[in-house]
N, C-alpha and C. Protein backbone atom coordinates (compact mmCIF):
# COMPACT_ATOMS: atom_id res chain seq x y z
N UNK A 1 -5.76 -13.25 -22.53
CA UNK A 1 -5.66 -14.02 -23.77
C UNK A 1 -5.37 -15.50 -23.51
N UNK A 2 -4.79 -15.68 -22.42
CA UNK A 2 -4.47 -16.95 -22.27
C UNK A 2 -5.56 -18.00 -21.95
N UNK A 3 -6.53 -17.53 -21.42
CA UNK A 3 -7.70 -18.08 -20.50
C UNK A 3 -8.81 -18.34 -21.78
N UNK A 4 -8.76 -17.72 -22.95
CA UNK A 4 -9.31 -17.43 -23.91
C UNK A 4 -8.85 -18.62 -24.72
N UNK A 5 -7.82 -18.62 -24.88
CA UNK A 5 -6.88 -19.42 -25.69
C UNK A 5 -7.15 -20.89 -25.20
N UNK A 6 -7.16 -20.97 -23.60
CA UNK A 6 -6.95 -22.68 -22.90
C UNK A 6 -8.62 -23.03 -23.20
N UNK A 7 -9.75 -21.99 -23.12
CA UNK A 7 -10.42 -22.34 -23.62
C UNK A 7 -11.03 -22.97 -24.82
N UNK A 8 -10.80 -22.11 -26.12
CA UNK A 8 -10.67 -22.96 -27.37
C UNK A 8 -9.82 -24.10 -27.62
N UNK A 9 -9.00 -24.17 -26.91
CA UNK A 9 -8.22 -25.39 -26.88
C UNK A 9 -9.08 -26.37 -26.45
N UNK A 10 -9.75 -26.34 -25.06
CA UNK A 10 -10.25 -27.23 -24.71
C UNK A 10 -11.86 -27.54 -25.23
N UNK A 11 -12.44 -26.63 -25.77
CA UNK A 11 -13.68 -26.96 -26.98
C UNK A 11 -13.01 -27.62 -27.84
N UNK A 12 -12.29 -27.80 -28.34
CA UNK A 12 -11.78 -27.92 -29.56
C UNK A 12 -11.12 -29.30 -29.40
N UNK A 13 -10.45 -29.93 -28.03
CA UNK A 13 -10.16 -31.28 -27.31
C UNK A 13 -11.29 -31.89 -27.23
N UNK A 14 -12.36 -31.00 -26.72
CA UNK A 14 -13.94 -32.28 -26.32
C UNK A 14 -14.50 -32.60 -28.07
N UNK A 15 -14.82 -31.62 -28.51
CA UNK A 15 -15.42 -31.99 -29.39
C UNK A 15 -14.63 -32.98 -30.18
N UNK A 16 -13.55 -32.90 -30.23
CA UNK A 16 -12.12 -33.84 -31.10
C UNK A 16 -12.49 -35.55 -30.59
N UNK A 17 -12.73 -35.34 -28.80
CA UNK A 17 -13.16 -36.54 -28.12
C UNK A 17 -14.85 -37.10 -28.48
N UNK A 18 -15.38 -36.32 -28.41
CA UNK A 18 -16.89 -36.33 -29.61
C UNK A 18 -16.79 -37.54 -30.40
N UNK A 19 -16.39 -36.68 -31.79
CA UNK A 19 -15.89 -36.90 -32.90
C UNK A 19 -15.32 -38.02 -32.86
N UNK A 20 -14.30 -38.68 -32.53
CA UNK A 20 -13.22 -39.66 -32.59
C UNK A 20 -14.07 -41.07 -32.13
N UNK A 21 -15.35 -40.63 -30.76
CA UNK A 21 -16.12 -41.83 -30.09
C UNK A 21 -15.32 -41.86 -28.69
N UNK A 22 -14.48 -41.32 -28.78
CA UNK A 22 -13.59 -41.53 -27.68
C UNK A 22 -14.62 -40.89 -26.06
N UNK A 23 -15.64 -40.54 -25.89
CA UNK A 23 -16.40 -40.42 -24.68
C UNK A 23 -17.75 -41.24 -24.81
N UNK A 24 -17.60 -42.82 -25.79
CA UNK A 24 -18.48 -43.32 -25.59
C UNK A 24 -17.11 -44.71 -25.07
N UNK A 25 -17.56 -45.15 -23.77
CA UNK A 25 -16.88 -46.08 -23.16
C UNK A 25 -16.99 -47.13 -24.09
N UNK A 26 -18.14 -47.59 -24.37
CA UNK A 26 -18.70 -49.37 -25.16
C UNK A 26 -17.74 -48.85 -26.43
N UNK A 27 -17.57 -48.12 -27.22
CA UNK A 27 -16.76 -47.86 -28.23
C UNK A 27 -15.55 -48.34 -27.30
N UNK A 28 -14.46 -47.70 -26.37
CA UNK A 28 -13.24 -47.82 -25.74
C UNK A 28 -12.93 -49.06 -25.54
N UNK A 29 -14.32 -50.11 -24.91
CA UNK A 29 -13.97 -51.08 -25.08
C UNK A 29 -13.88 -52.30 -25.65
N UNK A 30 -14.90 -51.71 -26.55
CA UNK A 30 -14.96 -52.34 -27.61
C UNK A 30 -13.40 -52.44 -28.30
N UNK A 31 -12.37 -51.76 -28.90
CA UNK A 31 -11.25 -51.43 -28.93
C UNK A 31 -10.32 -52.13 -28.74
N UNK A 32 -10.73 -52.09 -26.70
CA UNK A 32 -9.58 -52.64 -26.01
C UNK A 32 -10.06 -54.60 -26.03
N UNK A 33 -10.89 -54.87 -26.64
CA UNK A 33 -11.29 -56.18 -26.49
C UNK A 33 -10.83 -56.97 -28.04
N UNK A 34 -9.56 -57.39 -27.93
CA UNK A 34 -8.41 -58.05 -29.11
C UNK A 34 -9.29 -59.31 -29.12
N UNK A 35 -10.07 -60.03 -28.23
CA UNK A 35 -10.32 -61.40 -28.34
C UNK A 35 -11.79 -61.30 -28.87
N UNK A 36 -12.71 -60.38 -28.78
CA UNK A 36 -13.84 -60.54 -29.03
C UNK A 36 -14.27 -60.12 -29.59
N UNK A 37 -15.17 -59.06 -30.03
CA UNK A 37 -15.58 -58.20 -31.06
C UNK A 37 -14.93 -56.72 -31.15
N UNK A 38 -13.46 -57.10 -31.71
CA UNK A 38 -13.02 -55.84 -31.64
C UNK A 38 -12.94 -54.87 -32.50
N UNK A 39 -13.32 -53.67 -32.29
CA UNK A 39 -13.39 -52.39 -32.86
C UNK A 39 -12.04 -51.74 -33.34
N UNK A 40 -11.07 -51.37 -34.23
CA UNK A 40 -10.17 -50.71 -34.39
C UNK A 40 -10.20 -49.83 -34.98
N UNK A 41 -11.46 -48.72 -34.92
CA UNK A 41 -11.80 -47.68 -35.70
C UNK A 41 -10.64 -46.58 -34.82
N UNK A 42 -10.72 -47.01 -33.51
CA UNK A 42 -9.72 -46.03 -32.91
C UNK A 42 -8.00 -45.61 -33.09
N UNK A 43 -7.91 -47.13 -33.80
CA UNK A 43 -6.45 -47.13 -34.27
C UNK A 43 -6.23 -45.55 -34.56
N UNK A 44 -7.02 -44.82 -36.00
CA UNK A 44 -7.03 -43.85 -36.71
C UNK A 44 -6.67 -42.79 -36.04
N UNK A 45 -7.84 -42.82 -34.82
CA UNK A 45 -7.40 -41.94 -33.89
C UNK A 45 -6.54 -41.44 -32.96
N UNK A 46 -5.65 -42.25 -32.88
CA UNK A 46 -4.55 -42.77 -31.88
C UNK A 46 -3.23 -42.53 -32.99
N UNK A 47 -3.51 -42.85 -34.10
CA UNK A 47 -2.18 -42.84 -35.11
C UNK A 47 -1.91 -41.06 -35.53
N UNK A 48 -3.64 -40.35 -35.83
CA UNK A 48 -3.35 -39.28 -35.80
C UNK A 48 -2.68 -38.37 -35.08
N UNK A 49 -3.33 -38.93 -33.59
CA UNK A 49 -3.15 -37.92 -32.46
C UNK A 49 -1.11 -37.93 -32.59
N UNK A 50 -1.43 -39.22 -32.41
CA UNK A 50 0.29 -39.37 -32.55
C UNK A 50 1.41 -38.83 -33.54
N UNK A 51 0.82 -38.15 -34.66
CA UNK A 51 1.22 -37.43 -35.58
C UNK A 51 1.26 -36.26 -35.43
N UNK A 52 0.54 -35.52 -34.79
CA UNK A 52 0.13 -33.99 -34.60
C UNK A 52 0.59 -33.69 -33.28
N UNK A 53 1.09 -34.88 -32.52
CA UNK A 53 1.93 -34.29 -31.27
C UNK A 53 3.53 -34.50 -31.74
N UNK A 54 3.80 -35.70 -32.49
CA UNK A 54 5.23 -35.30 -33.13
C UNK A 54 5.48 -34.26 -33.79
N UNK A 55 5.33 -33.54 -34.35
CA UNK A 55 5.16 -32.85 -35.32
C UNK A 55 5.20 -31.29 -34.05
N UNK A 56 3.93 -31.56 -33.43
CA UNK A 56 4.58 -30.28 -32.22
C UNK A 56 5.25 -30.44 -31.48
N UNK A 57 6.11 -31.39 -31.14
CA UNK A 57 7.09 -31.50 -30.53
C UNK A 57 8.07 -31.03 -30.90
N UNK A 58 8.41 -31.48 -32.26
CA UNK A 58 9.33 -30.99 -33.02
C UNK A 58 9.64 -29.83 -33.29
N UNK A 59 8.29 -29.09 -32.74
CA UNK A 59 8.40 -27.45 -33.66
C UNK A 59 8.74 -26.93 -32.15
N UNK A 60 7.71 -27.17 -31.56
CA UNK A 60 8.40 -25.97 -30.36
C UNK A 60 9.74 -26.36 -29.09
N UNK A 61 10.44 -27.63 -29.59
CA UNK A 61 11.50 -27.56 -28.69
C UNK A 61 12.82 -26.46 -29.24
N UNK A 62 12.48 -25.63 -30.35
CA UNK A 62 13.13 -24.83 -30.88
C UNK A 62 12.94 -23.62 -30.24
N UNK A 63 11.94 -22.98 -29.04
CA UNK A 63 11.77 -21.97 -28.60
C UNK A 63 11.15 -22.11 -27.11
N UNK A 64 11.94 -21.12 -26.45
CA UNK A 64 11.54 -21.37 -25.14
C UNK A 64 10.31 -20.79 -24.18
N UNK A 65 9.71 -20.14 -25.55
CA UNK A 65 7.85 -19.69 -24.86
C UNK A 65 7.73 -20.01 -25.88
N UNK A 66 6.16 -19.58 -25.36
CA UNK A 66 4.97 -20.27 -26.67
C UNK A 66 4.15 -19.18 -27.03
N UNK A 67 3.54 -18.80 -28.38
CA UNK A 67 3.08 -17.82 -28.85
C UNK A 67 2.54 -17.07 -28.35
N UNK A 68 1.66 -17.37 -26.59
CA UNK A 68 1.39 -16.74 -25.88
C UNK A 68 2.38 -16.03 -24.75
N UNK A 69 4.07 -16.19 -25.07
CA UNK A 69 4.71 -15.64 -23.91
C UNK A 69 4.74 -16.58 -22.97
N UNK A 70 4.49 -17.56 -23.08
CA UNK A 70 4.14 -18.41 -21.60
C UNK A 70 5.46 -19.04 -21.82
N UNK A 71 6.26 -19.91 -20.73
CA UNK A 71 7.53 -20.88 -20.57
C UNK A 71 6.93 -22.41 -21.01
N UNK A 72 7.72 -22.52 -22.13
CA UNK A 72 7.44 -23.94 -22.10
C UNK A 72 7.85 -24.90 -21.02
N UNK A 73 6.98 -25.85 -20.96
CA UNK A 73 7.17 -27.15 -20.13
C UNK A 73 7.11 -28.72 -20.44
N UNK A 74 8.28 -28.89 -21.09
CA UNK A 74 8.42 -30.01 -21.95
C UNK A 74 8.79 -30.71 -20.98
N UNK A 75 8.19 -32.14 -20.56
CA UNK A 75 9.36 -33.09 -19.66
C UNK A 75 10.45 -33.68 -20.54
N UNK A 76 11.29 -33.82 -19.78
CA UNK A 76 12.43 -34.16 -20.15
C UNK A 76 13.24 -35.51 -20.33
N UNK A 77 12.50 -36.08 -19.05
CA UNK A 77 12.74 -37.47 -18.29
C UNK A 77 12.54 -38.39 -19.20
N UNK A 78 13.67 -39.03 -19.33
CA UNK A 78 13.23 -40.43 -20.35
C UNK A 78 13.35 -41.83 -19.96
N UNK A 79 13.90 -41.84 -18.57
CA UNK A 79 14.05 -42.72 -17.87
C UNK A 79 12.42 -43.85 -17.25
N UNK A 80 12.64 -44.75 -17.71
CA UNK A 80 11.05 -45.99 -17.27
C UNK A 80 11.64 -46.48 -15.65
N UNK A 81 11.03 -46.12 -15.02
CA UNK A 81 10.82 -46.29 -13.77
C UNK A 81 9.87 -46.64 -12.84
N UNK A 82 9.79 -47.35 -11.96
CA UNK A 82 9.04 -48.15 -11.09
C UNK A 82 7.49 -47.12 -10.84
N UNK A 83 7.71 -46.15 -11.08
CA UNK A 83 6.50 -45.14 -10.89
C UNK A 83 5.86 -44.97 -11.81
N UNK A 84 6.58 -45.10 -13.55
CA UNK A 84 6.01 -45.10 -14.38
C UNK A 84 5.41 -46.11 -14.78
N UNK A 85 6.16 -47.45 -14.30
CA UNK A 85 5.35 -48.55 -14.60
C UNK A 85 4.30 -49.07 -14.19
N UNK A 86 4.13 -48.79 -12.67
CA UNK A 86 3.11 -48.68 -11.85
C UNK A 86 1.96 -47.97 -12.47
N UNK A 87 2.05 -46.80 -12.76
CA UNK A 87 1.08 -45.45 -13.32
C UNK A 87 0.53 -46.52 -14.38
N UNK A 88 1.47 -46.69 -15.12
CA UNK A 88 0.75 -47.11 -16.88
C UNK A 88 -0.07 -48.20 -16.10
N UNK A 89 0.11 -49.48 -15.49
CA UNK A 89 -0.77 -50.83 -15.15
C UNK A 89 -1.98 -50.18 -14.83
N UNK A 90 -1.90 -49.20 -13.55
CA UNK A 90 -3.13 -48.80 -12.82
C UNK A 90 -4.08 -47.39 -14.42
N UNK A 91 -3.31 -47.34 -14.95
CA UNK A 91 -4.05 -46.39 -15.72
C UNK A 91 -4.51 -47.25 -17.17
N UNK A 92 -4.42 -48.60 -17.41
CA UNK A 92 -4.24 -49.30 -18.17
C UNK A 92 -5.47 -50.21 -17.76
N UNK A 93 -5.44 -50.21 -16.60
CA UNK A 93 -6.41 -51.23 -15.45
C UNK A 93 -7.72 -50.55 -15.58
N UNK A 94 -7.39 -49.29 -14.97
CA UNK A 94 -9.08 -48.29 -14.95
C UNK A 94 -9.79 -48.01 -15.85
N UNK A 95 -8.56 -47.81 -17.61
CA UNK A 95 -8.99 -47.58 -18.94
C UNK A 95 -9.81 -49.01 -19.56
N UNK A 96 -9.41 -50.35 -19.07
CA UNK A 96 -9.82 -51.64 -19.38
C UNK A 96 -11.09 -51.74 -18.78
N UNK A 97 -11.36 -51.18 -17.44
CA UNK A 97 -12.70 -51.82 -16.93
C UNK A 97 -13.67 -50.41 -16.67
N UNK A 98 -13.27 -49.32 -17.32
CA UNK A 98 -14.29 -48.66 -17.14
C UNK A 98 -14.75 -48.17 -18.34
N UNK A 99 -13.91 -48.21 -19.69
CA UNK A 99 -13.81 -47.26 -20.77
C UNK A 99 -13.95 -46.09 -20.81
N UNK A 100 -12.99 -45.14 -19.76
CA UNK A 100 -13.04 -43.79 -19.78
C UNK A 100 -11.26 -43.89 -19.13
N UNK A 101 -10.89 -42.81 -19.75
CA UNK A 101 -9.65 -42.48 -19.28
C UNK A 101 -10.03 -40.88 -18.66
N UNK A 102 -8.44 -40.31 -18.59
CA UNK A 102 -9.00 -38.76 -17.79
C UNK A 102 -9.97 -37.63 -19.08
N UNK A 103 -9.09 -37.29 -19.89
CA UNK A 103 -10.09 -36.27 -20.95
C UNK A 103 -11.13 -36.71 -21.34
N UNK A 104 -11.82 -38.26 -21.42
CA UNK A 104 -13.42 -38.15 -21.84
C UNK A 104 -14.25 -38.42 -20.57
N UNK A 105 -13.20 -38.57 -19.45
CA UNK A 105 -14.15 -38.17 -17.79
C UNK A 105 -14.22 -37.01 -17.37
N UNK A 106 -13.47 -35.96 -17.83
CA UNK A 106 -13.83 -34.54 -17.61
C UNK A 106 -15.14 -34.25 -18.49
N UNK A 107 -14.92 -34.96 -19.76
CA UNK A 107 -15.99 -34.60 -20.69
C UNK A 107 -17.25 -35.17 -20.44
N UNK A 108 -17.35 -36.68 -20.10
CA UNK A 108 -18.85 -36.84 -19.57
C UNK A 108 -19.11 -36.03 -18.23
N UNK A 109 -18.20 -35.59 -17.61
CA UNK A 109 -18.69 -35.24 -16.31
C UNK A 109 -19.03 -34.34 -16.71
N UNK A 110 -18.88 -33.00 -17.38
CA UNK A 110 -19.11 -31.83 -18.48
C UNK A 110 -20.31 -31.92 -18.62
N UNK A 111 -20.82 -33.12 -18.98
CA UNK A 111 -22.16 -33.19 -19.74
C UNK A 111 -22.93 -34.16 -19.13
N UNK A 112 -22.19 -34.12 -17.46
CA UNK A 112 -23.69 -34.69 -16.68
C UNK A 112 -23.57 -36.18 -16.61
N UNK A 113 -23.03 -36.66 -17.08
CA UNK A 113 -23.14 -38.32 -17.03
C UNK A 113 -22.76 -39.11 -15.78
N UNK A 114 -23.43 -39.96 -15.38
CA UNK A 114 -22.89 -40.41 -13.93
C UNK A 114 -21.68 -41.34 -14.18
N UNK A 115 -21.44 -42.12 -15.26
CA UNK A 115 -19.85 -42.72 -15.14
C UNK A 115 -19.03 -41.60 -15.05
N UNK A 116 -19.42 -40.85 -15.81
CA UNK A 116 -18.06 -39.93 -15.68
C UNK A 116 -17.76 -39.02 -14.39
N UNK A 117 -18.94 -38.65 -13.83
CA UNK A 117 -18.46 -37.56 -12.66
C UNK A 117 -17.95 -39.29 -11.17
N UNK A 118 -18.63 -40.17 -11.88
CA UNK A 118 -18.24 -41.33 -10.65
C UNK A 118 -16.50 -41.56 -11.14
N UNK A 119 -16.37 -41.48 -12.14
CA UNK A 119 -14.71 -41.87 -12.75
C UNK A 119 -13.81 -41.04 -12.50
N UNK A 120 -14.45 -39.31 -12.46
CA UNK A 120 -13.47 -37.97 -12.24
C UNK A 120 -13.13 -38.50 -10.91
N UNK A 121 -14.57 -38.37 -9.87
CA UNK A 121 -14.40 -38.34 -8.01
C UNK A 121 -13.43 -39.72 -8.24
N UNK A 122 -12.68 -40.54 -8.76
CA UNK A 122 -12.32 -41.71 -8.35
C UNK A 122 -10.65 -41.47 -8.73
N UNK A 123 -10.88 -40.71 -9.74
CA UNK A 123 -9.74 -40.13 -10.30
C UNK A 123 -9.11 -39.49 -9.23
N UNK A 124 -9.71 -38.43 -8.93
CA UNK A 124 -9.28 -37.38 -8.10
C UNK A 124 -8.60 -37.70 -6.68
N UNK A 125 -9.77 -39.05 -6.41
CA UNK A 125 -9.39 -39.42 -4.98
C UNK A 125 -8.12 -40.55 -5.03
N UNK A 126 -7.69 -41.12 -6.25
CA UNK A 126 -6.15 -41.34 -6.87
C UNK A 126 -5.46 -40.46 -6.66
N UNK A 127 -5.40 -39.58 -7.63
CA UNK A 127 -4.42 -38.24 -7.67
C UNK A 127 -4.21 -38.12 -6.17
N UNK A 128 -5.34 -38.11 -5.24
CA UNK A 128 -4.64 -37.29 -4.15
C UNK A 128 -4.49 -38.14 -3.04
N UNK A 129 -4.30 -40.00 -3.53
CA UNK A 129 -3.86 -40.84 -2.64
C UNK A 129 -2.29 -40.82 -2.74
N UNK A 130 -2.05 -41.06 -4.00
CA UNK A 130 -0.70 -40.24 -4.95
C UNK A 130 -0.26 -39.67 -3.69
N UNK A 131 -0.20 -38.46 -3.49
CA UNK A 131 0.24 -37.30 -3.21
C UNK A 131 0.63 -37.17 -1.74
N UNK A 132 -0.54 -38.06 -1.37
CA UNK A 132 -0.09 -38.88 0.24
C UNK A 132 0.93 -39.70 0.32
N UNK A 133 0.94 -40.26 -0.24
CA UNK A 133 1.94 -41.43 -0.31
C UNK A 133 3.17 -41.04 -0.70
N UNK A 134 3.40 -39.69 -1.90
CA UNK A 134 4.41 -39.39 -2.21
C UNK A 134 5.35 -38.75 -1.09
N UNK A 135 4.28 -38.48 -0.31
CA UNK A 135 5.31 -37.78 0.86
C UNK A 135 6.11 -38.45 1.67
């Protein structure tokens, strides 16, 4: 059930990313461009999202699984730190000059597109420079 479940979840994330424009980059940066012809259709999307994760936040820090039995995994950490600040620039940097962040680079890569499977492999090979370094 669970595998079932992460699935409709994640139809239900792409198409949301669809929908919103959010896996067309020239939309993203269009957006992120305050000085030039900027787009703020995304605001909407960003204000929602931000509503429907408060809102579950709120509900399930009241129980310690989730309807599937599973352990929740809420972070906890509220502390801004040199790692976090780092993360946000470099993830702030890649979102500015490529217009894809991680969920609409899984999704073009999904559907074949060469920014996106070039943005995942670039991603990935982050994540696991990360991981070197963390050691």
């Amino acid at each position: 059930m669970p595998i079932i479940t992460a699935l409709i979840s994640g139809l239900l994330f792409g198409i949301g990313l669809i929908l919103a424009g959010m896996s067309n980059p020239s939309k993203i940066l269009g957006f992120l461009d305050i000085t030039g012809r900027w787009d703020p259709s995304l605001l909407i999307t960003m204000a929602m999202a931000m509503g429907v994760s408060a809102i579950a936040f709120k509900l399930i820090k009241k129980h310690q699984v989730s309807v599937l039995n599973c352990r929740m995994q809420i972070p906890i950490n509220q502390k801004i730190d040199q790692p976090l600040i780092i993360g946000s620039i470099l993830f702030g940097i890649g979102w500015g000059l490529a217009g894809i962040c991680p969920g609409p680079a899984l999704l073009l890569t999904g559907m074949g597109i060469t920014q996106g499977v070039l943005f995942t492999l670039a991603m990935i090979a982050g994540m696991s420079i990360f991981q070197i370094v963390k050691k």
